[in-house]
Protein backbone atom coordinates (compact mmCIF):
# COMPACT_ATOMS: atom_id res chain seq x y z
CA UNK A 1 60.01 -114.99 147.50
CA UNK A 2 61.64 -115.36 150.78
CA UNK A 3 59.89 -117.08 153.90
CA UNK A 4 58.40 -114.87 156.25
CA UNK A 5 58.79 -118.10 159.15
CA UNK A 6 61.59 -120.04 158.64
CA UNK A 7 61.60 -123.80 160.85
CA UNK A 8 63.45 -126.88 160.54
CA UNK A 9 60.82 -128.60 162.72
CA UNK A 10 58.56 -130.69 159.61
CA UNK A 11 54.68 -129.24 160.26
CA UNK A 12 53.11 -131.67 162.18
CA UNK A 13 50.82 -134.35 160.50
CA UNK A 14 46.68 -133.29 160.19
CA UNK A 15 44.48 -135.74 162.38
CA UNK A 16 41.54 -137.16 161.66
CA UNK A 17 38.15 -136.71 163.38
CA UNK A 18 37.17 -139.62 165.39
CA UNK A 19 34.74 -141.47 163.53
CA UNK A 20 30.96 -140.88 164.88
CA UNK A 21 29.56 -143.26 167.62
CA UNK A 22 26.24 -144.53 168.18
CA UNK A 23 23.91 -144.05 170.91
CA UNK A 24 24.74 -146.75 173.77
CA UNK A 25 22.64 -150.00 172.46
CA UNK A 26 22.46 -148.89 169.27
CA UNK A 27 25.25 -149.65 166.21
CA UNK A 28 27.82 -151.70 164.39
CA UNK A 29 27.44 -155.08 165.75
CA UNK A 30 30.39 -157.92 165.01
CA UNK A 31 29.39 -161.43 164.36
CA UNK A 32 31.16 -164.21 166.20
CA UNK A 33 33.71 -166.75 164.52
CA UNK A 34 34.80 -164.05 161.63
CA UNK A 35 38.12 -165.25 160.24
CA UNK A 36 41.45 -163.04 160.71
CA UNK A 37 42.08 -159.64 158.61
CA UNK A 38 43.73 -160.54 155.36
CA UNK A 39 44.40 -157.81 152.57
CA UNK A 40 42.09 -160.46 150.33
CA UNK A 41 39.12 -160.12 152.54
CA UNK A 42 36.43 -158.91 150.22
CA UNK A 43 38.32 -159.55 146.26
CA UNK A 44 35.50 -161.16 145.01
CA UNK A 45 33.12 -158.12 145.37
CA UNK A 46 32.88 -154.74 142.58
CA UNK A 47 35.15 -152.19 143.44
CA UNK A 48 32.60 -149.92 145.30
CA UNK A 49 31.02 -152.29 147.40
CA UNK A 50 35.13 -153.94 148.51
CA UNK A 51 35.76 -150.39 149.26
CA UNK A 52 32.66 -150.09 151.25
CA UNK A 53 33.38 -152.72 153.47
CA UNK A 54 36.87 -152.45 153.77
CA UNK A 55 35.41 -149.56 155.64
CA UNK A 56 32.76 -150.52 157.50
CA UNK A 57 34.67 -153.77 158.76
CA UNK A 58 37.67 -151.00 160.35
CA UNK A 59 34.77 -149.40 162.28
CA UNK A 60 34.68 -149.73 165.99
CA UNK A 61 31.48 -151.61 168.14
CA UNK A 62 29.13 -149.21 168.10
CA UNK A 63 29.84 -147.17 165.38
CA UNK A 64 26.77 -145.19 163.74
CA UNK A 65 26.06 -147.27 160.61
CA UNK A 66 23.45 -145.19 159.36
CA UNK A 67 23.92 -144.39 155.44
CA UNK A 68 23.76 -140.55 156.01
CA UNK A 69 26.90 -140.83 157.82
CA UNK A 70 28.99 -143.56 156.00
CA UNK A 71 28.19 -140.83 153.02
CA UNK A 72 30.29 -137.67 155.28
CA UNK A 73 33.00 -140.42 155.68
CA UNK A 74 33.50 -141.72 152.24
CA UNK A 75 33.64 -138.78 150.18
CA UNK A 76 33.87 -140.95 146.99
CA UNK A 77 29.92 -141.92 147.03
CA UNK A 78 27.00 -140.07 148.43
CA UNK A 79 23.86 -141.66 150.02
CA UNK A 80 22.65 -143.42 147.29
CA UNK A 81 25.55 -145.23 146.19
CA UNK A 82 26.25 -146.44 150.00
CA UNK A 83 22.60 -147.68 150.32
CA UNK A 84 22.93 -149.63 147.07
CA UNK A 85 26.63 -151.05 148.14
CA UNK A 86 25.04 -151.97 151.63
CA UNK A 87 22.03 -153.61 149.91
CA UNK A 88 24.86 -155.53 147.90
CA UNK A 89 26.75 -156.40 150.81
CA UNK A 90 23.46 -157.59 152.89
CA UNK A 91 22.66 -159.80 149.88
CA UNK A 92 26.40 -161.36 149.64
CA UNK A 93 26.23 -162.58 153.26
CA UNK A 94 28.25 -160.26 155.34
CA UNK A 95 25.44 -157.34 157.07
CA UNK A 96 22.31 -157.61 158.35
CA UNK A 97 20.06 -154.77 160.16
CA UNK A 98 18.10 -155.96 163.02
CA UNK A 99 15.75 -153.80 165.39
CA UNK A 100 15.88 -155.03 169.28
CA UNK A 101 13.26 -154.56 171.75
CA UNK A 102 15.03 -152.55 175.13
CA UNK A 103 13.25 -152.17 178.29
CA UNK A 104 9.98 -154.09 179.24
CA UNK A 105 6.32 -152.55 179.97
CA UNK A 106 5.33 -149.05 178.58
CA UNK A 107 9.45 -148.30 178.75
CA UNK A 108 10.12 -150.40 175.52
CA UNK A 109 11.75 -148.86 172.98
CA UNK A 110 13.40 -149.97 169.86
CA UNK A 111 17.34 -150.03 169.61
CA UNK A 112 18.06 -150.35 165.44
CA UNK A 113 21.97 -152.52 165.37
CA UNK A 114 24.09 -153.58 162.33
CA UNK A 115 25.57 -157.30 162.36
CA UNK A 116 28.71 -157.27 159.99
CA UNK A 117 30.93 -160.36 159.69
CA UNK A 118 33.87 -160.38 157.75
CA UNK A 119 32.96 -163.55 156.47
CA UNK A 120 30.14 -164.07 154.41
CA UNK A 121 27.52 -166.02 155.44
CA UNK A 122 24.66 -167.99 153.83
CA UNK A 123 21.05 -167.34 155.17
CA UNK A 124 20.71 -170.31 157.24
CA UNK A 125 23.57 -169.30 159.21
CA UNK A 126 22.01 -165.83 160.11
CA UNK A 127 18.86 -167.25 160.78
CA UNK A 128 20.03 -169.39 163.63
CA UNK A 129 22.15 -166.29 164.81
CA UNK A 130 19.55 -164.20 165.13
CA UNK A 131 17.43 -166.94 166.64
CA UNK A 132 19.77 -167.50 169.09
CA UNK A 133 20.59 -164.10 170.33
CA UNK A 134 16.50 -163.27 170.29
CA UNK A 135 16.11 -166.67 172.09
CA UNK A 136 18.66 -164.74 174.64
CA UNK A 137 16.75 -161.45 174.68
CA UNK A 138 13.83 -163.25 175.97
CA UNK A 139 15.38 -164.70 178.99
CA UNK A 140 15.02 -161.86 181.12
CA UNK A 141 11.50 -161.51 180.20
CA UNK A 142 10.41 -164.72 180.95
CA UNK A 143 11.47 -163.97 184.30
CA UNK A 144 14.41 -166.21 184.70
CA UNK A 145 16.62 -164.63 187.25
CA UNK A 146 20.75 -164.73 186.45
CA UNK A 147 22.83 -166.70 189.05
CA UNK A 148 24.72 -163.00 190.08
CA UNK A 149 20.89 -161.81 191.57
CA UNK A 150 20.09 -164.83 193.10
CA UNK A 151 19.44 -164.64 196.88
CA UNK A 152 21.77 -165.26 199.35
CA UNK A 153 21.34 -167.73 201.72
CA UNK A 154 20.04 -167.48 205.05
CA UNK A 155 23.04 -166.86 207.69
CA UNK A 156 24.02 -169.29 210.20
CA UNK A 157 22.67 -168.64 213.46
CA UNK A 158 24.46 -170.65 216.55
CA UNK A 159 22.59 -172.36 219.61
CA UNK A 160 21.71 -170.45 221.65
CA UNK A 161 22.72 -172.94 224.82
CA UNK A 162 25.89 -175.16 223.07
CA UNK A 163 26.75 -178.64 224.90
CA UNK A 164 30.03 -177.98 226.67
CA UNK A 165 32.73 -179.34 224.91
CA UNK A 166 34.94 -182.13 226.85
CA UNK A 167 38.42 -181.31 227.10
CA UNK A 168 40.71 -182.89 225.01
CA UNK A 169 42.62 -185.47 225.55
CA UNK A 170 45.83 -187.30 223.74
CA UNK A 171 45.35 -190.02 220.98
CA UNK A 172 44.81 -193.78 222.57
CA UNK A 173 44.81 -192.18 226.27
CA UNK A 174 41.72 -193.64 228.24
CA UNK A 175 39.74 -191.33 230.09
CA UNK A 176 40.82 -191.62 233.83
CA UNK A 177 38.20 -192.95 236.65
CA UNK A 178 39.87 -191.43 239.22
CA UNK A 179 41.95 -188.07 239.71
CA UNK A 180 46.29 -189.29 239.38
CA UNK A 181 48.40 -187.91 241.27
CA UNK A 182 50.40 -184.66 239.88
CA UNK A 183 53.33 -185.58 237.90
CA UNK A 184 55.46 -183.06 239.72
CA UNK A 185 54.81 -185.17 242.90
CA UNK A 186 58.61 -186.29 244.63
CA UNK A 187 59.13 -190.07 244.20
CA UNK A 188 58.30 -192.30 247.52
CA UNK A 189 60.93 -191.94 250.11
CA UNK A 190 61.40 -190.98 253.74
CA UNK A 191 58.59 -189.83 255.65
CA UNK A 192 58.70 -186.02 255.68
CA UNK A 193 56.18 -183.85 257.75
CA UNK A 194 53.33 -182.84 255.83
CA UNK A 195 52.85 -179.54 254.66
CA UNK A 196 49.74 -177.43 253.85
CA UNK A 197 49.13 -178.04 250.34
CA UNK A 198 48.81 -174.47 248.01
CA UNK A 199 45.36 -173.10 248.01
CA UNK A 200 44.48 -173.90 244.25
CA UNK A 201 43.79 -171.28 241.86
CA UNK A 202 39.70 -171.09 241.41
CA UNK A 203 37.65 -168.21 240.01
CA UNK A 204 35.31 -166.49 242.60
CA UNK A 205 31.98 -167.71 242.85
CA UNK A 206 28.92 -166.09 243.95
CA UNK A 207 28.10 -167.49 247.75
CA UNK A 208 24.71 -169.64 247.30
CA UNK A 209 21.68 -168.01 249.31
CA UNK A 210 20.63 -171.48 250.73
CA UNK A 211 22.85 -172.56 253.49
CA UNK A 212 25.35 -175.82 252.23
CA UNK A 213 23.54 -178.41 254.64
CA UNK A 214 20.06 -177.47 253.46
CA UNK A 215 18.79 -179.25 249.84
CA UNK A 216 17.75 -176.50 246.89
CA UNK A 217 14.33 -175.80 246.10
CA UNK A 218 13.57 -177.36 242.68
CA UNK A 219 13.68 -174.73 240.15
CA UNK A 220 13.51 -174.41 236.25
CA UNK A 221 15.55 -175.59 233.91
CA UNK A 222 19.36 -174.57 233.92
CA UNK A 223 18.92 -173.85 229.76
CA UNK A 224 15.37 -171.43 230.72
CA UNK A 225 17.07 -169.87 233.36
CA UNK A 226 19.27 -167.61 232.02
CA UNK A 227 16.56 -166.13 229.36
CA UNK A 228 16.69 -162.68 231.07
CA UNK A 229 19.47 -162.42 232.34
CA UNK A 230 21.57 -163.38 229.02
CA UNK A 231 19.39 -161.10 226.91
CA UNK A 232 19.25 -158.39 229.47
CA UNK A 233 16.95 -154.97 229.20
CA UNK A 234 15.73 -153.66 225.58
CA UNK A 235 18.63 -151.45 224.47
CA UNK A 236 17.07 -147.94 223.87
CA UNK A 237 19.74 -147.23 221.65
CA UNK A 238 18.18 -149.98 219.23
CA UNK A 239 16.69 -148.83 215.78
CA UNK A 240 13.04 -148.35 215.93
CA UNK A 241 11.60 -150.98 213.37
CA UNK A 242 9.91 -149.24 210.01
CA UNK A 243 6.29 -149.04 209.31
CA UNK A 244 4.92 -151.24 207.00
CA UNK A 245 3.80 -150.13 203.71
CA UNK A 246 0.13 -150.21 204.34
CA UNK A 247 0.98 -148.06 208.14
CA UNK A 248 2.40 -145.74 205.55
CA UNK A 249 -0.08 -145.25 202.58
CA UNK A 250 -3.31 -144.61 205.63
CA UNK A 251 -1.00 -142.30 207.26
CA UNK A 252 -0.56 -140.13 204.42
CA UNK A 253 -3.98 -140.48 203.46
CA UNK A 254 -4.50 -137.06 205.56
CA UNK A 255 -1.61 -135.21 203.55
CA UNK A 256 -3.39 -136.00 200.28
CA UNK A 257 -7.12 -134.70 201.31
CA UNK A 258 -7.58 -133.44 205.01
CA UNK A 259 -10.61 -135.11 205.40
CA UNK A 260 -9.43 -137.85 205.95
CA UNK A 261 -6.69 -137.44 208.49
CA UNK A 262 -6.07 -140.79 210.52
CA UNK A 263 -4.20 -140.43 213.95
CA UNK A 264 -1.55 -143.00 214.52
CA UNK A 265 -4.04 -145.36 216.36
CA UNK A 266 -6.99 -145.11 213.76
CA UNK A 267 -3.63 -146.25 211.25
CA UNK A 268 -2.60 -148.74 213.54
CA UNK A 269 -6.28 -150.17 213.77
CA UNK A 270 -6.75 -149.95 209.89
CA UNK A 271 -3.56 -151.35 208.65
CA UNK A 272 -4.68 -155.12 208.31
CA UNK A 273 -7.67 -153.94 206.04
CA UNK A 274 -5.03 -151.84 204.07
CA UNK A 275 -2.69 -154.89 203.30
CA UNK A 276 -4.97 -157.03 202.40
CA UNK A 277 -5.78 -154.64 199.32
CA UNK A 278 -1.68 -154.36 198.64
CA UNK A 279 -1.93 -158.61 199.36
CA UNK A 280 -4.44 -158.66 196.08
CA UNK A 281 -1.83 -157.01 193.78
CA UNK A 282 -2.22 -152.72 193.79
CA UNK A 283 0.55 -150.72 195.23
CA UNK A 284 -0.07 -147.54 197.71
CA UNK A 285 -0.88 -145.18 194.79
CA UNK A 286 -4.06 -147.45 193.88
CA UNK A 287 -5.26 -147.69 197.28
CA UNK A 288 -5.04 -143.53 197.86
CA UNK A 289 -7.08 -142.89 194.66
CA UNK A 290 -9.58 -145.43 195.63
CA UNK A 291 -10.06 -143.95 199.05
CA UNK A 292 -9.59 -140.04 198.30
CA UNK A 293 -12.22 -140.61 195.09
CA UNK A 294 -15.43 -139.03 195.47
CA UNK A 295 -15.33 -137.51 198.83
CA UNK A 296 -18.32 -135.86 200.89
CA UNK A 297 -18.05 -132.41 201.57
CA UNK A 298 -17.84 -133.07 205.27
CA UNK A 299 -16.28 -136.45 206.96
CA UNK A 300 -17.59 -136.65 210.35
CA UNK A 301 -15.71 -139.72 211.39
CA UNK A 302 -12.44 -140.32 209.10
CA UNK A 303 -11.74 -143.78 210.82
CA UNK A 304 -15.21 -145.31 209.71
CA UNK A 305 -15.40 -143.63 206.27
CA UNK A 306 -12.15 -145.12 205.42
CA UNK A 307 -13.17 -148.78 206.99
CA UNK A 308 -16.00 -148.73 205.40
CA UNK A 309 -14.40 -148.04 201.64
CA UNK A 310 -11.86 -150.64 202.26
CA UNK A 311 -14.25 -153.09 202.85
CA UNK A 312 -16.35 -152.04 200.14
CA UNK A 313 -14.32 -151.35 197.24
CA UNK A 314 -11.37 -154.29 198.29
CA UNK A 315 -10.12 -155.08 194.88
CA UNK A 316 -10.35 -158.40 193.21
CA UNK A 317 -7.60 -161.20 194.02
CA UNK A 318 -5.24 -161.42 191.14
CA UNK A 319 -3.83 -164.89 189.99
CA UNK A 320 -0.37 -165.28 190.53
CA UNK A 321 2.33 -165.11 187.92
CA UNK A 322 2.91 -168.34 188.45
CA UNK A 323 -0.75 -169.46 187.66
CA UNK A 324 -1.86 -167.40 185.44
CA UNK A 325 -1.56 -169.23 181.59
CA UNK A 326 1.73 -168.58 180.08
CA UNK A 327 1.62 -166.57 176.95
CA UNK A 328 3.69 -166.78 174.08
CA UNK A 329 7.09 -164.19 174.66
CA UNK A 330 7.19 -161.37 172.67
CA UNK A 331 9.87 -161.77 170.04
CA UNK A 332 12.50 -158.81 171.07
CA UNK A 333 14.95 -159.19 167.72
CA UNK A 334 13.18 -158.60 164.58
CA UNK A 335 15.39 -158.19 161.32
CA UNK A 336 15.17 -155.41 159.00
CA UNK A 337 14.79 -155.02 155.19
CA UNK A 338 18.50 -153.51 154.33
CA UNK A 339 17.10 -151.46 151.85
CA UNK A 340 13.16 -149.75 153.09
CA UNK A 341 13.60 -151.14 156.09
CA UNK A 342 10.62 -153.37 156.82
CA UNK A 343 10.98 -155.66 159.81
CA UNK A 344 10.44 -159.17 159.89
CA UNK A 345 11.58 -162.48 160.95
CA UNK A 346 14.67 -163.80 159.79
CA UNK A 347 13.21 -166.64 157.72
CA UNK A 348 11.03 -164.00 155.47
CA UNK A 349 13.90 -161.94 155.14
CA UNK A 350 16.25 -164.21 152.49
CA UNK A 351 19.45 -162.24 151.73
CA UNK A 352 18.42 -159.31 154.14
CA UNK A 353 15.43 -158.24 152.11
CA UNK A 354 11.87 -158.29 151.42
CA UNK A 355 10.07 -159.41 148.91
CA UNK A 356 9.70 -156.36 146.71
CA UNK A 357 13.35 -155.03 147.28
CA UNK A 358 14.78 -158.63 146.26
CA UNK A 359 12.67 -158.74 142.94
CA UNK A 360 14.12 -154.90 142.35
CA UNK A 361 17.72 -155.96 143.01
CA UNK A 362 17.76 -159.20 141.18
CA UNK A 363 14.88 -159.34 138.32
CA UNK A 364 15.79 -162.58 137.39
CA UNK A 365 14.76 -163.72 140.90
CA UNK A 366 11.22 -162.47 140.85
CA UNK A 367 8.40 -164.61 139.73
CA UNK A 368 8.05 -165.23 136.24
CA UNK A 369 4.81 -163.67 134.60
CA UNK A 370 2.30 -166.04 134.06
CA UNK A 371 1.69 -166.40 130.08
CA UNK A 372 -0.51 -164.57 127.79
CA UNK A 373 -3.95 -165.80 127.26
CA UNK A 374 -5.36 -164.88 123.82
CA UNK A 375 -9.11 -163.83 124.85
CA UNK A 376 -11.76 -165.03 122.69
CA UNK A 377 -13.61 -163.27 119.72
CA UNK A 378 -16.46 -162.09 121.70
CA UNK A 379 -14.37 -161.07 124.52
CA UNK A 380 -12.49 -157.80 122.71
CA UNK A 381 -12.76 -154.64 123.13
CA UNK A 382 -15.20 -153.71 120.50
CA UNK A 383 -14.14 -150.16 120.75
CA UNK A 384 -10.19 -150.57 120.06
CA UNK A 385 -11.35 -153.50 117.47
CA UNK A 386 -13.79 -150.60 115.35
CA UNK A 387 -10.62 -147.85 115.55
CA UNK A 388 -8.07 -150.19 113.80
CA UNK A 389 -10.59 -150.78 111.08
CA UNK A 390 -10.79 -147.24 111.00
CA UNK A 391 -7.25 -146.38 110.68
CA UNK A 392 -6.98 -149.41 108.11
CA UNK A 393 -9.17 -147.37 105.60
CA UNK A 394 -7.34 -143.67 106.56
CA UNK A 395 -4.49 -146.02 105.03
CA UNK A 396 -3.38 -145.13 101.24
């Protein structure tokens, strides 16, 4: 059969999707200090769980390591298999799942991560790994602020009246006592009639009120003097400066409920009261609902009504941060079981799982059961003991 489209050109190769990606923060996670890529990276392992990892240690940061979608990428196994080849590979050293604590307050959330190292690792080693990085998660919650955020300091201001520096003169030259003559001067030599000398070169000068023969009154200071006159009239092109937070929350105390709208003076007069109540600790939003709460139907006087609630419900004085008794930090890295996923610390964790998963995956590791104890004579069932005497007679 002949071919409808003939080409020379070779049909070009089918790609690949791109392999899925986590949500940012969540993910494959690489271990430091893994050695290189060698084709004998993972020989000693079955032939499911090598194949597994050969995988999973290709994958980008932040690839999605759930098992649902390793099982769409390896066709060869389906869920079950790749949780039972991770649970292997969890208990030969080389993944761990961890759950990390992002965001602080009521915006905490949990981020779940994968650790994978190409090398296997014993449980010690992970322990102090995860220590370490949860010991680094805590930082910014213990309030330690990084160098980059630190404040800058305070810029340099000059003097506002600097000495007046001396002019300078040439290495090892005294300092004369008396004016020299001009080096341009002719040498001595016959007496020539004088000439006018040329009027200097000086800067006019303001003419002084008082006349030359009569002495100055004293005055101030020459440093206080020019206080005006160097800083000259207010510009009224300057930026007006911004009310103060408390200014602001009384001022739009009248927006909220319009019985109590302040003018600016009535905020003006109020605003120490205000932030001494944003001093103890609340913010604006505190201070509205405390003085908008239970209103009369009618407020004759809004400047009194709202004096007299910030003097009577003023909040309590907070201790400081700094004062108040340190509490234990929260831990923000808590490992996973590989296999149900229970979290814990590292150190309850052996091999990446919990108790009950470990005794599933290993029997031999689990407990051994205590021993049988034969019960006494008079402990027995009596009912089981009279039914096997009567199946001995139904005997032949």
């Amino acid at each position: 059969m002949a071919t409808q489209h003939p080409s020379s050109a070779l049909p070009a190769p089918a790609r690949s999707a791109a392999y899925p990606m986590a949500k940012p923060g969540y993910g494959k996670r690489s271990a430091p200090d893994q050695r290189p890529h060698t084709p004998h990276d993972f020989d000693l392992l079955p032939t499911r769980e090598r194949y597994v990892a050969g995988f999973v240690d290709h994958l980008p940061e932040g690839a999605a390591m759930s098992v649902k979608t390793l099982a769409k990428q390896l066709p060869l196994y389906g869920q079950q298999a790749i949780s039972t080849a991770l649970k292997a590979l969890s208990v030969a050293g080389h993944l761990r799942r961890v759950r990390c604590a992002v965001g602080a307050g009521e915006t905490t959330r949990w981020a779940f991560r994968t650790f994978w190292s190409r090398t296997a690792r014993d449980n010690e080693w992970w322990n102090a790994y995860l220590t370490a990085e949860n010991a680094w998660a805590t930082r910014p919650a213990l309030g330690v602020t990084p160098p980059a955020t630190a404040a800058p300091p305070p810029p340099w201001v000059p003097a506002e009246n600097p000495p007046p520096t001396p002019p300078e003169r040439p290495r090892g030259e005294a300092a004369p006592d008396s004016p020299e003559p001009s080096r341009a001067d002719p040498a001595p030599g016959p007496a020539e009639p004088a000439e006018a000398p040329a009027p200097a070169s000086v800067p006019h000068q303001r003419t002084p009120a008082d006349p030359p023969d009569t002495a100055p009154a004293p005055g101030p200071a020459p440093s206080a003097a020019p206080a005006t006159t160097a800083t000259g009239p207010a510009d009224p092109t300057a930026p007006t400066p911004l009310p103060s937070p408390a200014y602001l929350a009384l001022a739009r105390l009248g927006r909220t409920d319009h019985r109590l709208g302040l003018s600016a003076d009535d905020c003006a007069t109020l605003e120490a009261q205000a932030a001494e109540w944003l001093a103890r600790g609340v913010d604006a939003d505190y201070l509205t609902a405390a003085l908008t709460a239970g209103l009369p139907a009618q407020v004759d006087s809004p400047r009194g009504f709202v004096r007299r609630r910030l003097i009577d419900k003023i909040p309590p004085r907070l201790l400081p941060a700094e004062q108040a008794s340190p509490a234990a930090p929260a831990r923000r890295i808590l490992m996973e079981c590989t296999d149900c996923g229970t979290p814990g610390r590292p150190e309850a964790l052996p091999d990446g799982l919990c108790r009950p998963c470990r005794a599933a995956h290993d029997p031999g590791s689990a407990e051994p059961p205590a021993p049988a104890v034969e019960a006494p004579a008079d402990a027995r069932d009596i009912g089981a003991y009279i039914a096997g005497l009567r199946d001995l007679l139904k005997a032949p």
